[in-house]
N, C-alpha and C. Protein backbone atom coordinates (compact mmCIF):
# COMPACT_ATOMS: atom_id res chain seq x y z
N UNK A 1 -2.16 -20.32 0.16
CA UNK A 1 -1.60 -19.29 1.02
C UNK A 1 -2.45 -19.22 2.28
N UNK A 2 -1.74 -18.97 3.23
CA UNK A 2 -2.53 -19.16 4.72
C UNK A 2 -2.43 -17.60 5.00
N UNK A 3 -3.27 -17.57 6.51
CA UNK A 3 -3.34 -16.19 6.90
C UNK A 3 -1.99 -15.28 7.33
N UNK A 4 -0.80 -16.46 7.72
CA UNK A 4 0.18 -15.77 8.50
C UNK A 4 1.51 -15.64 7.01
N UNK A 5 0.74 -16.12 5.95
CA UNK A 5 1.69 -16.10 4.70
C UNK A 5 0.99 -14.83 4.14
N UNK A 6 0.05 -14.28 3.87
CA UNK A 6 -0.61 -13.29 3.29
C UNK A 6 -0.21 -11.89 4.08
N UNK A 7 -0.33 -11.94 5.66
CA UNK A 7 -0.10 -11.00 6.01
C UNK A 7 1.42 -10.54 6.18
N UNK A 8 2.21 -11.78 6.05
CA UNK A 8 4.10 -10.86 5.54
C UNK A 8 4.04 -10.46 4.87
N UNK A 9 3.06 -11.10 3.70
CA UNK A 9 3.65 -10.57 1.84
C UNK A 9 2.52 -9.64 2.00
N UNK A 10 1.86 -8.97 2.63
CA UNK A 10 1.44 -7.55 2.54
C UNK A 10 2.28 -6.60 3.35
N UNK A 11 2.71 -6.89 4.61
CA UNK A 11 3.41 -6.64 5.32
C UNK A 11 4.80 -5.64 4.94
N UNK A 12 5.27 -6.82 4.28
CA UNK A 12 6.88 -6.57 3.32
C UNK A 12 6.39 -5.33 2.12
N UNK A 13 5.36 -5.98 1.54
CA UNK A 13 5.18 -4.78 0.20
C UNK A 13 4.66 -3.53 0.37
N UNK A 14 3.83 -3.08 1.75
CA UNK A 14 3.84 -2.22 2.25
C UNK A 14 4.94 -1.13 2.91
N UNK A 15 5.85 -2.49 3.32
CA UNK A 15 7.03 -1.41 4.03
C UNK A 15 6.93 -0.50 5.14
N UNK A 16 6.25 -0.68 5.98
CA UNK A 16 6.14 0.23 7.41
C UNK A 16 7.59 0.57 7.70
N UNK A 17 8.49 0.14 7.43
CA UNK A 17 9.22 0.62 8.25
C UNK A 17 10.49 1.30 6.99
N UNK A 18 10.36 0.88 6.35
CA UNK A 18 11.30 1.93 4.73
C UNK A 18 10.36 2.85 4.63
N UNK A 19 8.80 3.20 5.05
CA UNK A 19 8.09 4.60 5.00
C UNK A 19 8.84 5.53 5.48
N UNK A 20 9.02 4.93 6.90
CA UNK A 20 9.17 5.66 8.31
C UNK A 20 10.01 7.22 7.42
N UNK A 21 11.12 7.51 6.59
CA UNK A 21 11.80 8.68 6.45
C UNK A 21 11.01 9.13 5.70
N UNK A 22 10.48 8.75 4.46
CA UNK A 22 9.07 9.54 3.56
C UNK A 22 8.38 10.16 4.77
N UNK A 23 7.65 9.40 5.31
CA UNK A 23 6.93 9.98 6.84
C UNK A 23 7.29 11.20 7.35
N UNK A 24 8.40 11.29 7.94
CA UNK A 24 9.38 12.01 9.17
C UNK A 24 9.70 13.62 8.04
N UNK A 25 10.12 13.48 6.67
CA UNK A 25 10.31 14.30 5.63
C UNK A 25 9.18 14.89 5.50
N UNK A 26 7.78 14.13 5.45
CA UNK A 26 6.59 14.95 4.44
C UNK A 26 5.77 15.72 6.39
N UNK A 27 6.15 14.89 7.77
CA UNK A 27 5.06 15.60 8.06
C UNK A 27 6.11 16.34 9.62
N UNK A 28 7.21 15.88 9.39
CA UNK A 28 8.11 16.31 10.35
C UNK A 28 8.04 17.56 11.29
N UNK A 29 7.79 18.75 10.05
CA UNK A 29 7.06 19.93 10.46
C UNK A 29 5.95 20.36 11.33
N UNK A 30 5.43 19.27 11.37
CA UNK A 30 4.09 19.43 12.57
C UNK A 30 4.72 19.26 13.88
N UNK A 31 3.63 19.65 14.79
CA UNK A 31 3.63 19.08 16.00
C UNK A 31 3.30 17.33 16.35
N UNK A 32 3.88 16.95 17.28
CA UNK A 32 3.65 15.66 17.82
C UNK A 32 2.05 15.65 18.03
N UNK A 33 1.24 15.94 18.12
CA UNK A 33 0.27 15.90 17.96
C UNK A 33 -0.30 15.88 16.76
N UNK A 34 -0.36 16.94 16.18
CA UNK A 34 -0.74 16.73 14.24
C UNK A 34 -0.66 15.40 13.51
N UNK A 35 0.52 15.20 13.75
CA UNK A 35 1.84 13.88 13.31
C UNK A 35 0.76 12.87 14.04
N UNK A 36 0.50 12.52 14.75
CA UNK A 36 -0.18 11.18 14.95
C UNK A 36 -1.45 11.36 14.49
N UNK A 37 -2.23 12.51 14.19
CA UNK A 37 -3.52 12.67 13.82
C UNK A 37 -3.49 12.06 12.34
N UNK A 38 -2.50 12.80 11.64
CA UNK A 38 -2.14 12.77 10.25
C UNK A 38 -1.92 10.91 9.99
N UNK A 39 -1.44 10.46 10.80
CA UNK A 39 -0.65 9.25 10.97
C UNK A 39 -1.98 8.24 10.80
N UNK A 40 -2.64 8.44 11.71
CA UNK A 40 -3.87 7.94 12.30
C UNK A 40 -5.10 7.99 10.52
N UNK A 41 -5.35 9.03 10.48
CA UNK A 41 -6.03 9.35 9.11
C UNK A 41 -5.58 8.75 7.82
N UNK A 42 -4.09 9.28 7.74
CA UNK A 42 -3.98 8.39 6.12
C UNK A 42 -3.78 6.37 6.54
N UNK A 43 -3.45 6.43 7.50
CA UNK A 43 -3.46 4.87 7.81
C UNK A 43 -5.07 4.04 7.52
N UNK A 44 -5.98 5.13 8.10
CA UNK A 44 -7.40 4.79 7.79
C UNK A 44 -7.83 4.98 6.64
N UNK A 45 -7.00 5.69 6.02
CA UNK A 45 -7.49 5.84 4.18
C UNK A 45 -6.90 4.48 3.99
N UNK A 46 -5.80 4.12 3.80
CA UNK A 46 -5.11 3.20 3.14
C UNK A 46 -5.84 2.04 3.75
N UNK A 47 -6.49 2.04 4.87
CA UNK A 47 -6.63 0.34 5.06
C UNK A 47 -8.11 0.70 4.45
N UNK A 48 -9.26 1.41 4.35
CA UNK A 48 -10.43 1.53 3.78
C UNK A 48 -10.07 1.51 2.27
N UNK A 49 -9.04 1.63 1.53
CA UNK A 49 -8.42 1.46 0.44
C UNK A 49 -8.39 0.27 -0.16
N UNK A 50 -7.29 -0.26 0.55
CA UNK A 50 -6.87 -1.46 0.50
C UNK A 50 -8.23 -2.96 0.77
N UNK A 51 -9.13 -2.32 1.31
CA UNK A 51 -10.92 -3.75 2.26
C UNK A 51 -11.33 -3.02 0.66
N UNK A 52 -11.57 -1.79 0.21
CA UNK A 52 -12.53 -1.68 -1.52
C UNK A 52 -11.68 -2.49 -2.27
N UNK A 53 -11.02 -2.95 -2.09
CA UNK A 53 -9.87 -3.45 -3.45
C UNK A 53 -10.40 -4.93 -3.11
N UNK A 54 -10.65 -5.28 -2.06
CA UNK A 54 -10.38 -6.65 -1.20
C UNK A 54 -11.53 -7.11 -1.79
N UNK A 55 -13.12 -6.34 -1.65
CA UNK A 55 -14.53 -6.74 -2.27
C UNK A 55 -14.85 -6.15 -3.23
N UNK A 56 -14.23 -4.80 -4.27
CA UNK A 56 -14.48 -4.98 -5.49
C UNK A 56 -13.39 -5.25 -6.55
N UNK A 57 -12.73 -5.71 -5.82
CA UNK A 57 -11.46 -6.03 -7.13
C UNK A 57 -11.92 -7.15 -7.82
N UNK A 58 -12.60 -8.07 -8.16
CA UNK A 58 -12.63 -9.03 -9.22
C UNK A 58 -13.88 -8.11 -9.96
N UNK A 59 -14.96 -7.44 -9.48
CA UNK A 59 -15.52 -6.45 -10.71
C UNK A 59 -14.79 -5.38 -11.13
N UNK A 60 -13.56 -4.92 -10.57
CA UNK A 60 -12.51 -3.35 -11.16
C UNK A 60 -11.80 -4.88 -12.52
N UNK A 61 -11.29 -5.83 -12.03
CA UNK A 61 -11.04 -6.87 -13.00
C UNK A 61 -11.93 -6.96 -14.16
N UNK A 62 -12.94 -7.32 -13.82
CA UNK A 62 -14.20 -7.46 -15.25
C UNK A 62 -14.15 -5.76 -15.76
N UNK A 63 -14.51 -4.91 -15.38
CA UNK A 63 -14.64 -3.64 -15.89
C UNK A 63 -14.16 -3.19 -16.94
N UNK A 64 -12.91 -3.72 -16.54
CA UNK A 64 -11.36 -3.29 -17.26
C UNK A 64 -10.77 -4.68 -18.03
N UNK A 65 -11.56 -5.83 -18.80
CA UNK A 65 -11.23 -6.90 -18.86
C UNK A 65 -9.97 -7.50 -18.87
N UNK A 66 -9.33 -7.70 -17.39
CA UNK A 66 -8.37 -7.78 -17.06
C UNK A 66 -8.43 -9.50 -16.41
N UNK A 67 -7.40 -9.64 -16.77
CA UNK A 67 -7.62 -11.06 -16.37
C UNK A 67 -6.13 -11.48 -14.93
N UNK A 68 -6.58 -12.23 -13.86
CA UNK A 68 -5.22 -12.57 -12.82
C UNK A 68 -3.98 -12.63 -13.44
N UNK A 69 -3.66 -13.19 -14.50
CA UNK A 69 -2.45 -13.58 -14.83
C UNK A 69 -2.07 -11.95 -15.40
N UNK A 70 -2.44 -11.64 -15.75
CA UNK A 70 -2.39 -9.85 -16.46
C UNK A 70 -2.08 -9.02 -15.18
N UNK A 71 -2.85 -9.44 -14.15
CA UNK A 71 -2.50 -8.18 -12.53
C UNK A 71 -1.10 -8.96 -12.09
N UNK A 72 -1.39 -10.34 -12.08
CA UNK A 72 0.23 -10.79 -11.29
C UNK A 72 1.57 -10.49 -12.18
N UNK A 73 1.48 -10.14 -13.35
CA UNK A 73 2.49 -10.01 -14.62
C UNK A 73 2.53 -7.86 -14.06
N UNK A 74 1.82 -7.58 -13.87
CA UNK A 74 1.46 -6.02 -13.92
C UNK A 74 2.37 -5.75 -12.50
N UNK A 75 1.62 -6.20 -12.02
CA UNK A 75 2.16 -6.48 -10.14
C UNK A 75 3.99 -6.73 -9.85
N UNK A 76 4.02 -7.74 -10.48
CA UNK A 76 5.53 -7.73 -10.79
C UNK A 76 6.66 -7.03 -11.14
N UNK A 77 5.62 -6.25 -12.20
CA UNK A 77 6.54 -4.75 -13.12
C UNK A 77 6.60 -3.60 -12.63
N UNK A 78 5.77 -3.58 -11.71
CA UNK A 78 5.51 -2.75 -11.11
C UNK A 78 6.89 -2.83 -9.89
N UNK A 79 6.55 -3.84 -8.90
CA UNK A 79 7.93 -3.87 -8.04
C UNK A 79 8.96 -3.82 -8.19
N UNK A 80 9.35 -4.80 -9.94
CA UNK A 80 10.61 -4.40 -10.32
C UNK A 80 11.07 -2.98 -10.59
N UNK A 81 10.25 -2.07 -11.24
CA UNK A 81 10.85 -0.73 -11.53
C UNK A 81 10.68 -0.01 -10.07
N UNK A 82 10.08 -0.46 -8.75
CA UNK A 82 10.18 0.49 -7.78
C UNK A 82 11.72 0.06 -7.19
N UNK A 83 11.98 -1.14 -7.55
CA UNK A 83 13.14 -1.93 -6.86
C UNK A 83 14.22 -1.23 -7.98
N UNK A 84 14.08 -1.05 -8.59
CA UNK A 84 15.20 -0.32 -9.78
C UNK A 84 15.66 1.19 -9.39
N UNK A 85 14.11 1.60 -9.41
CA UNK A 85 14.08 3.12 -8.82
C UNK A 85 15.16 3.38 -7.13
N UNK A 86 14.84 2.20 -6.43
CA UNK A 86 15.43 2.32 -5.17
C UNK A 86 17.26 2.45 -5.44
N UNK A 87 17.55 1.25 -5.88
CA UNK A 87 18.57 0.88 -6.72
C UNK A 87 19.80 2.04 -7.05
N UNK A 88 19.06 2.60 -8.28
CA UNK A 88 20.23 3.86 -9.39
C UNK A 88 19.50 5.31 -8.85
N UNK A 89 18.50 5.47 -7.30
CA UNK A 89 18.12 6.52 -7.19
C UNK A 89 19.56 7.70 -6.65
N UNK A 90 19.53 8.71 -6.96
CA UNK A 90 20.41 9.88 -6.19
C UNK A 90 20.06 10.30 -4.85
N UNK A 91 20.74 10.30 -3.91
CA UNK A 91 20.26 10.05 -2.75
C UNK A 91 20.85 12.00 -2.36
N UNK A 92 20.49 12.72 -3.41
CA UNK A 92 20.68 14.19 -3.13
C UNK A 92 19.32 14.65 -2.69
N UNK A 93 17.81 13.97 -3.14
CA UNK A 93 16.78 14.54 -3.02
C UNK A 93 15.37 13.55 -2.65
N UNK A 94 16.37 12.67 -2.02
CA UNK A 94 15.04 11.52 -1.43
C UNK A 94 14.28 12.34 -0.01
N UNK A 95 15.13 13.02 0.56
CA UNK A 95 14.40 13.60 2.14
C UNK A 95 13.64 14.88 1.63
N UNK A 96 13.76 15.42 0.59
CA UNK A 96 13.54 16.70 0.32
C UNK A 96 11.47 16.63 0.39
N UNK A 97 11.53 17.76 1.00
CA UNK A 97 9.76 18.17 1.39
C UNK A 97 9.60 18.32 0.12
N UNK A 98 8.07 17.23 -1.14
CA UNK A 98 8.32 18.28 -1.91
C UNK A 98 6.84 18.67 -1.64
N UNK A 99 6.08 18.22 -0.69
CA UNK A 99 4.72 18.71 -0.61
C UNK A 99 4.34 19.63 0.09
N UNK A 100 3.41 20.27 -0.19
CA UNK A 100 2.78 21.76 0.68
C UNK A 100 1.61 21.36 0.94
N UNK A 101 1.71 22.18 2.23
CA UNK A 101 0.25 21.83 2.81
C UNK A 101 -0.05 20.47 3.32
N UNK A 102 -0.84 20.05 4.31
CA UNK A 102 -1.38 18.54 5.01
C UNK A 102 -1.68 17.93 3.96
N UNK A 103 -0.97 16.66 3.87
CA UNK A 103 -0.74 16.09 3.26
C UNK A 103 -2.25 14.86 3.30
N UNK A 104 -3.32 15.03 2.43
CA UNK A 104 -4.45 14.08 2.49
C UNK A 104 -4.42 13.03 1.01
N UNK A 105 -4.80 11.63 1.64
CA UNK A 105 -4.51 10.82 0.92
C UNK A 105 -3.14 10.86 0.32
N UNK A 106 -2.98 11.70 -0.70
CA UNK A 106 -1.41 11.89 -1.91
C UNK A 106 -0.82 12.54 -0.90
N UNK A 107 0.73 11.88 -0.24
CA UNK A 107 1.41 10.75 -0.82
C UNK A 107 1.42 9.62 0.16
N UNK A 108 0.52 10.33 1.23
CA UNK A 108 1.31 8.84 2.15
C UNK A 108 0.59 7.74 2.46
N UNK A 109 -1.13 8.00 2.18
CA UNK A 109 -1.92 6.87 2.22
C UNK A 109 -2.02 6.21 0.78
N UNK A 110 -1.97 6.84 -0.46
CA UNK A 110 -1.62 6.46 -1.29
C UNK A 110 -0.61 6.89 -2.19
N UNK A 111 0.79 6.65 -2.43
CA UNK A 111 1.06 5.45 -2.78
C UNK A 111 1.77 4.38 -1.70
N UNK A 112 2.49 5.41 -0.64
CA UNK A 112 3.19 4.42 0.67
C UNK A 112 2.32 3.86 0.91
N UNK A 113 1.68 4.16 1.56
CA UNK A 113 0.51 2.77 2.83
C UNK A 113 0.11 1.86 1.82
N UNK A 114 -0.67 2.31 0.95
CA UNK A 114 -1.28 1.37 0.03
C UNK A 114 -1.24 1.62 -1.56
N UNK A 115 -0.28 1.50 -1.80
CA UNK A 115 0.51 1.26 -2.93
C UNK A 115 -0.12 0.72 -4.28
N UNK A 116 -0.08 0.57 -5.44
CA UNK A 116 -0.09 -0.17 -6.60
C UNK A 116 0.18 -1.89 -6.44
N UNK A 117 1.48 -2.08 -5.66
CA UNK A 117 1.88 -3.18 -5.30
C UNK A 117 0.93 -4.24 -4.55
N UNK A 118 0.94 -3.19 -3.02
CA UNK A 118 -0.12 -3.84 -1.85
C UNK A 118 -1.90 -3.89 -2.80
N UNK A 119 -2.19 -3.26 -3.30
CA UNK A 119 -3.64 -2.98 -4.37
C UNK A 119 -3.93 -4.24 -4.68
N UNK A 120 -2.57 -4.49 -5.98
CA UNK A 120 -2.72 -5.82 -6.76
C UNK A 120 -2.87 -7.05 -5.60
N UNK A 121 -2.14 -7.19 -4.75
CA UNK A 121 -2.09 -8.17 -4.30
C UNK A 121 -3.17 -7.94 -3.66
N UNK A 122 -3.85 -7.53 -3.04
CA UNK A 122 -5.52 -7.63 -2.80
C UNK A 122 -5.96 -8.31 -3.44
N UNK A 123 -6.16 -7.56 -4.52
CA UNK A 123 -7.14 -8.55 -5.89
C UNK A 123 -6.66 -9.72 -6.07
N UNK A 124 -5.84 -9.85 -5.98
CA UNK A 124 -5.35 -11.40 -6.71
C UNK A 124 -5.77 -12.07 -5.36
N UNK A 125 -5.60 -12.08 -4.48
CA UNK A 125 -5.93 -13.20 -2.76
C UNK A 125 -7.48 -13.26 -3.49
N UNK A 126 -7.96 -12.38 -3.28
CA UNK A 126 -9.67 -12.08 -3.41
C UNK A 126 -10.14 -12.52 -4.89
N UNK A 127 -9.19 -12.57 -5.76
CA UNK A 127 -9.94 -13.34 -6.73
C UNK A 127 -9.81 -14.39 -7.25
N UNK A 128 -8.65 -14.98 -6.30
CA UNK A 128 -8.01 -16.33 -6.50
C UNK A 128 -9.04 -17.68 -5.10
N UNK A 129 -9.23 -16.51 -4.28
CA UNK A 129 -9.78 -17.61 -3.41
C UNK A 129 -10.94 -16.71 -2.58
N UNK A 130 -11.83 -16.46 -3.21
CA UNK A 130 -12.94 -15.53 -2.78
C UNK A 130 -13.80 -15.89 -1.36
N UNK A 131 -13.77 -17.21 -1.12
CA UNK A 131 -14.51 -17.68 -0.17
C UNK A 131 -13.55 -17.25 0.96
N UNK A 132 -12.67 -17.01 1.05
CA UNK A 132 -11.39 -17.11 2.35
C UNK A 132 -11.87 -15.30 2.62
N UNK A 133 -12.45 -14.83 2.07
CA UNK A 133 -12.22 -13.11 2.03
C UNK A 133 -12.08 -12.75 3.78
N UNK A 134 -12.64 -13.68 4.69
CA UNK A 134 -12.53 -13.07 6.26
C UNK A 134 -11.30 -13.05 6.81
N UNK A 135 -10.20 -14.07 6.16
CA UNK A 135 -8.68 -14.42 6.48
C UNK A 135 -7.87 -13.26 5.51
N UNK A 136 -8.44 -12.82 4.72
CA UNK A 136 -7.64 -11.68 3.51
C UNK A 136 -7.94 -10.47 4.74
N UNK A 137 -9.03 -10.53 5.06
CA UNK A 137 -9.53 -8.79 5.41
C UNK A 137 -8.56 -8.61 7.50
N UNK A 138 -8.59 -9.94 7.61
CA UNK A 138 -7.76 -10.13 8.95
C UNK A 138 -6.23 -10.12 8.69
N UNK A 139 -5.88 -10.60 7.24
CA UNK A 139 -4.28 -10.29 7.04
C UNK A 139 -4.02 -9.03 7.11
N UNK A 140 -4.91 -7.94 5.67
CA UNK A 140 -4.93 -6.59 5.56
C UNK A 140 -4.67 -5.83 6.83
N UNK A 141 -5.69 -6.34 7.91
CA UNK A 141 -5.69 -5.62 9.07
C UNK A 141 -4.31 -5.51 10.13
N UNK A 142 -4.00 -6.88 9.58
CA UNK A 142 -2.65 -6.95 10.90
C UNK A 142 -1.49 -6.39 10.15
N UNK A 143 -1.36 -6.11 9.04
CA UNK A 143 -0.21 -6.16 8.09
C UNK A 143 -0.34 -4.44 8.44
N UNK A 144 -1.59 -4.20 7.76
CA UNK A 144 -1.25 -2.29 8.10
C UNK A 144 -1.52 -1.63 9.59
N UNK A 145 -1.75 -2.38 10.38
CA UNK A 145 -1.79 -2.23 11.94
C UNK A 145 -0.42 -1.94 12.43
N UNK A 146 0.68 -2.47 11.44
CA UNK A 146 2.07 -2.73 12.29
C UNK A 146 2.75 -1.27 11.92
């Protein structure tokens, strides 16, 4: 996998742009000002999220004796039931506010920005080809930049 292949397939599993109504729903209420502060902050959680996953994910792997083929099998099941969820969801209560109060970290730096999905696939780049970690941490960057 090269740098400009890593950063779609973070890119895509992130979803910047299927956020955008989660977004507009959870912080809509603010001012245009707030809204980019807020914007600005959980974006910096999620990518400081996403660089810990990048250099300790093959020890969160040992910890938890978890082995690659176990995260890419996990990783998978994971997308399929969000892709399911998207699927047979009722579209009576997808916009609905259900959070109170400024919204830190939960929900939009984690699970939107940086997801379960985008997580795994950290670890797996980083523990599949550890020496490359400067081309992983430059994908991360351009992928959640957009």
């Amino acid at each position: 996998m090269d740098l400009l292949s890593a950063t779609l397939l973070l890119f895509l599993v992130m979803d910047p742009i299927g956020n955008v109504p989660v977004f507009i729903s959870t912080i809509g209420h603010y001012d245009k000002k707030k809204q980019n502060k807020i914007i600005i902050r959980e974006s910096i959680i999620a990518l400081a999220v996403l660089i810990f996953f990048l250099f300790a994910g093959k020890a969160f792997l040992s910890v938890f004796n978890l082995s690659e083929p176990a995260l890419s099998i996990a990783g998978g099941i994971i997308l399929f039931i969000i892709a399911l969820k998207l699927i047979f969801q009722s579209s009576e209560h997808i916009f609905e506010n259900k959070y109170e109060g400024e919204p830190l970290v939960v929900p939009l730096a984690i699970p939107y920005m940086a997801g379960p999905s985008a997580i795994a696939i950290v670890m797996l780049l980083s523990s599949r080809e550890p020496s490359r970690w400067p081309e992983w941490l430059i994908a991360i960057i351009l992928a959640r930049s957009s």
